[in-house]
C-alpha atoms as a PDB file:
ATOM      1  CA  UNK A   1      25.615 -21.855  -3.527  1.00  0.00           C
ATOM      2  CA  UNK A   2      23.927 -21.670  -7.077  1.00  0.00           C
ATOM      3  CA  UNK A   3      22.686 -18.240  -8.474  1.00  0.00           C
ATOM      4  CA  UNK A   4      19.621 -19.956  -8.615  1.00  0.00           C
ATOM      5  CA  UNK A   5      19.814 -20.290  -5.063  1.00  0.00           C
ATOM      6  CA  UNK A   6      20.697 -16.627  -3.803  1.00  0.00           C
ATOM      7  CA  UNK A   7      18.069 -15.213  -6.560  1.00  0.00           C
ATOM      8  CA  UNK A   8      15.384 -16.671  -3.897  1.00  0.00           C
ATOM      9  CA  UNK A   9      17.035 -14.951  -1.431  1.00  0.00           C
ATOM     10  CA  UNK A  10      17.374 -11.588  -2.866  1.00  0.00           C
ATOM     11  CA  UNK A  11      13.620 -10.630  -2.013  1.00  0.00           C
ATOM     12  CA  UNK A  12      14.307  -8.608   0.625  1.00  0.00           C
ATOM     13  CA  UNK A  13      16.050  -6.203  -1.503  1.00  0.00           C
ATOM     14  CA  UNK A  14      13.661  -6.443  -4.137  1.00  0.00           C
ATOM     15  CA  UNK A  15      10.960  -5.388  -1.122  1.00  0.00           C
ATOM     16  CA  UNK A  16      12.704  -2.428  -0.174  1.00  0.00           C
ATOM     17  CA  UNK A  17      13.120  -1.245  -3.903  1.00  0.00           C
ATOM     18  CA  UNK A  18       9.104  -1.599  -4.652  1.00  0.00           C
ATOM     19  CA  UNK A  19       8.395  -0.198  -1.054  1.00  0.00           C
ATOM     20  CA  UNK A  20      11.161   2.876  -2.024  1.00  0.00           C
ATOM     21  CA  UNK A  21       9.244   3.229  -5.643  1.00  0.00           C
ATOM     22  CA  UNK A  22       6.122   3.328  -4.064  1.00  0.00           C
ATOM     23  CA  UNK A  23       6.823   5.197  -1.556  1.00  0.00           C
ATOM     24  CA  UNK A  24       8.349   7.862  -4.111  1.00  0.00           C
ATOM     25  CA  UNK A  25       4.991   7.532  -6.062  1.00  0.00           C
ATOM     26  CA  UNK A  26       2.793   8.288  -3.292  1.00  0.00           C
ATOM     27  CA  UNK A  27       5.145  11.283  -1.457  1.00  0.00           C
ATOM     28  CA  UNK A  28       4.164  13.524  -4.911  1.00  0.00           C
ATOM     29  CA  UNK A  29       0.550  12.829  -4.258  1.00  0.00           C
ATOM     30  CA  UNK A  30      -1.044  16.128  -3.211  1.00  0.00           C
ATOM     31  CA  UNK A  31      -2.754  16.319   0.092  1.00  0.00           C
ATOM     32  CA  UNK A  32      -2.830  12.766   1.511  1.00  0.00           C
ATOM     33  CA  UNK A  33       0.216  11.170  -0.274  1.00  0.00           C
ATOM     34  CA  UNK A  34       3.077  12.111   2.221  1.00  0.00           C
ATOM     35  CA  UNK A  35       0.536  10.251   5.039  1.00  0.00           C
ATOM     36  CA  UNK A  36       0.504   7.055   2.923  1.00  0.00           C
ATOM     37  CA  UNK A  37       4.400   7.494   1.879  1.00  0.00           C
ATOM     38  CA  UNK A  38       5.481   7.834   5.325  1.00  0.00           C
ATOM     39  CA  UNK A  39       5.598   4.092   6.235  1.00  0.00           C
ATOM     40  CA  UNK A  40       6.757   2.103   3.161  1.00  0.00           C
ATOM     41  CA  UNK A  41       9.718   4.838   2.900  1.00  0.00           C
ATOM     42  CA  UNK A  42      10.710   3.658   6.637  1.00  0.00           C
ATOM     43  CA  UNK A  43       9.945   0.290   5.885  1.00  0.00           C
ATOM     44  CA  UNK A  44      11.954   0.737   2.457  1.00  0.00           C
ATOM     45  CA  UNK A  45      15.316   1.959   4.324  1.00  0.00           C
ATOM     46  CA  UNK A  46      14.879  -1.067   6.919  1.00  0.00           C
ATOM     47  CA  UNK A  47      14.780  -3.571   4.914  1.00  0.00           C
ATOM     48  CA  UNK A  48      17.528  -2.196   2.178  1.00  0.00           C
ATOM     49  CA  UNK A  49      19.515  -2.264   5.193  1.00  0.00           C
ATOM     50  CA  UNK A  50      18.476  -5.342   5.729  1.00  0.00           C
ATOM     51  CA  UNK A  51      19.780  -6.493   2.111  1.00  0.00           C
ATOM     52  CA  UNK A  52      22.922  -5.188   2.230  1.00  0.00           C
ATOM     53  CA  UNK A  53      23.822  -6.540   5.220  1.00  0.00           C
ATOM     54  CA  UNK A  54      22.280  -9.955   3.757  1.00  0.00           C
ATOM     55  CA  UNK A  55      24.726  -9.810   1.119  1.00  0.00           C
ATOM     56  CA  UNK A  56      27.548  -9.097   3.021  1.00  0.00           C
ATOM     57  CA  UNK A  57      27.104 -11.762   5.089  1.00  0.00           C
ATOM     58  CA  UNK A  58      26.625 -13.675   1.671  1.00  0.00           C
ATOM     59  CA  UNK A  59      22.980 -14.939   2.022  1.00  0.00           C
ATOM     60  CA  UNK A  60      21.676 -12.804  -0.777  1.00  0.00           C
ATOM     61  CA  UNK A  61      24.260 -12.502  -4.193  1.00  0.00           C
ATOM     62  CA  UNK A  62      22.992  -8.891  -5.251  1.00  0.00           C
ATOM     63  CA  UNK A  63      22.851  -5.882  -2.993  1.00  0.00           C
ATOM     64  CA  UNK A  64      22.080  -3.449  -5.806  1.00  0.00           C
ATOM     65  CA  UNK A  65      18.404  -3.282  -5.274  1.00  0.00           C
ATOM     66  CA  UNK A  66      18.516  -3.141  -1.775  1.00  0.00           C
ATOM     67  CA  UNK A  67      20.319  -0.040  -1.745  1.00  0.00           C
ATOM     68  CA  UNK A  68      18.260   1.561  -4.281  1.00  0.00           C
ATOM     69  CA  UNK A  69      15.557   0.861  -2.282  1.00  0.00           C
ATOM     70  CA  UNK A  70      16.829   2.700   0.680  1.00  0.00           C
ATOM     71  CA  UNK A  71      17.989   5.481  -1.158  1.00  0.00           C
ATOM     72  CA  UNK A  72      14.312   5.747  -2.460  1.00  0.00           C
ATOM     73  CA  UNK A  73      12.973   5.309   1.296  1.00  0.00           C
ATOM     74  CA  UNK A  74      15.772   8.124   2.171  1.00  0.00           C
ATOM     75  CA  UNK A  75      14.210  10.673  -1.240  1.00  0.00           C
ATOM     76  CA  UNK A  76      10.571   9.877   0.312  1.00  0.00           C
ATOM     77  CA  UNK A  77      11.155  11.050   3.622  1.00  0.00           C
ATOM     78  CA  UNK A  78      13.166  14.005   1.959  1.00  0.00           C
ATOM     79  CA  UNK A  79       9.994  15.289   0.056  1.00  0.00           C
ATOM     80  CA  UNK A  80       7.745  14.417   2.536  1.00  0.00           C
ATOM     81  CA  UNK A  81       9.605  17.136   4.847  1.00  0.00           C
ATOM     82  CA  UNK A  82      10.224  19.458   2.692  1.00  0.00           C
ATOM     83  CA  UNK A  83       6.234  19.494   1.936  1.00  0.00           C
ATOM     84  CA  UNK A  84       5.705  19.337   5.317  1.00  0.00           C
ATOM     85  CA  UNK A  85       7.528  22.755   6.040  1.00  0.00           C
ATOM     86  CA  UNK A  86       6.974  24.542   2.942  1.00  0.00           C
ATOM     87  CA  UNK A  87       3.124  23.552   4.221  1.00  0.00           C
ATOM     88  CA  UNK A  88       4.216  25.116   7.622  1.00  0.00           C
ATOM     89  CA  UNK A  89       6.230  28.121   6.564  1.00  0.00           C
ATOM     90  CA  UNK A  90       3.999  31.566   7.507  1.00  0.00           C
END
């Protein structure tokens, strides 16, 4: 296949990297933002998952993104628990 070709196929990892970023963004929002962050981070590891098995099936040429994304997903979910028990702690 042409780049040209798997480049319209990468958008799955290019998803999970803008749902990672923005669910980075909104975890460091006080008060409200680890409510909103909570399901593009899920929905940011899923689909970099998603990517990277993609590529190595070879449907999508670059996997690069895709992880990123889920590592971003993963560092969401990270702050929003460690807000959620330094919230908690007595």
């Amino acid at each position: 296949m042409t780049e040209e070709h798997h480049a319209q196929r990468d958008g799955v990892g290019i998803a999970a990297f803008l749902l990672g970023l923005l669910a980075v963004v909104c975890a460091l929002v006080p008060v409200i933002g680890e409510v909103i962050a909570l399901v593009p981070s899920v929905a940011a590891i899923g689909l970099g998952i998603l990517g990277v098995r993609r590529h190595e099936q070879g449907h999508a040429a670059k996997a690069g993104l895709a992880v990123a994304g889920a590592l971003c997903g993963g560092l969401a979910l990270a702050i929003i628990g460690l807000i959620f028990a330094m919230s908690h702690m007595p």
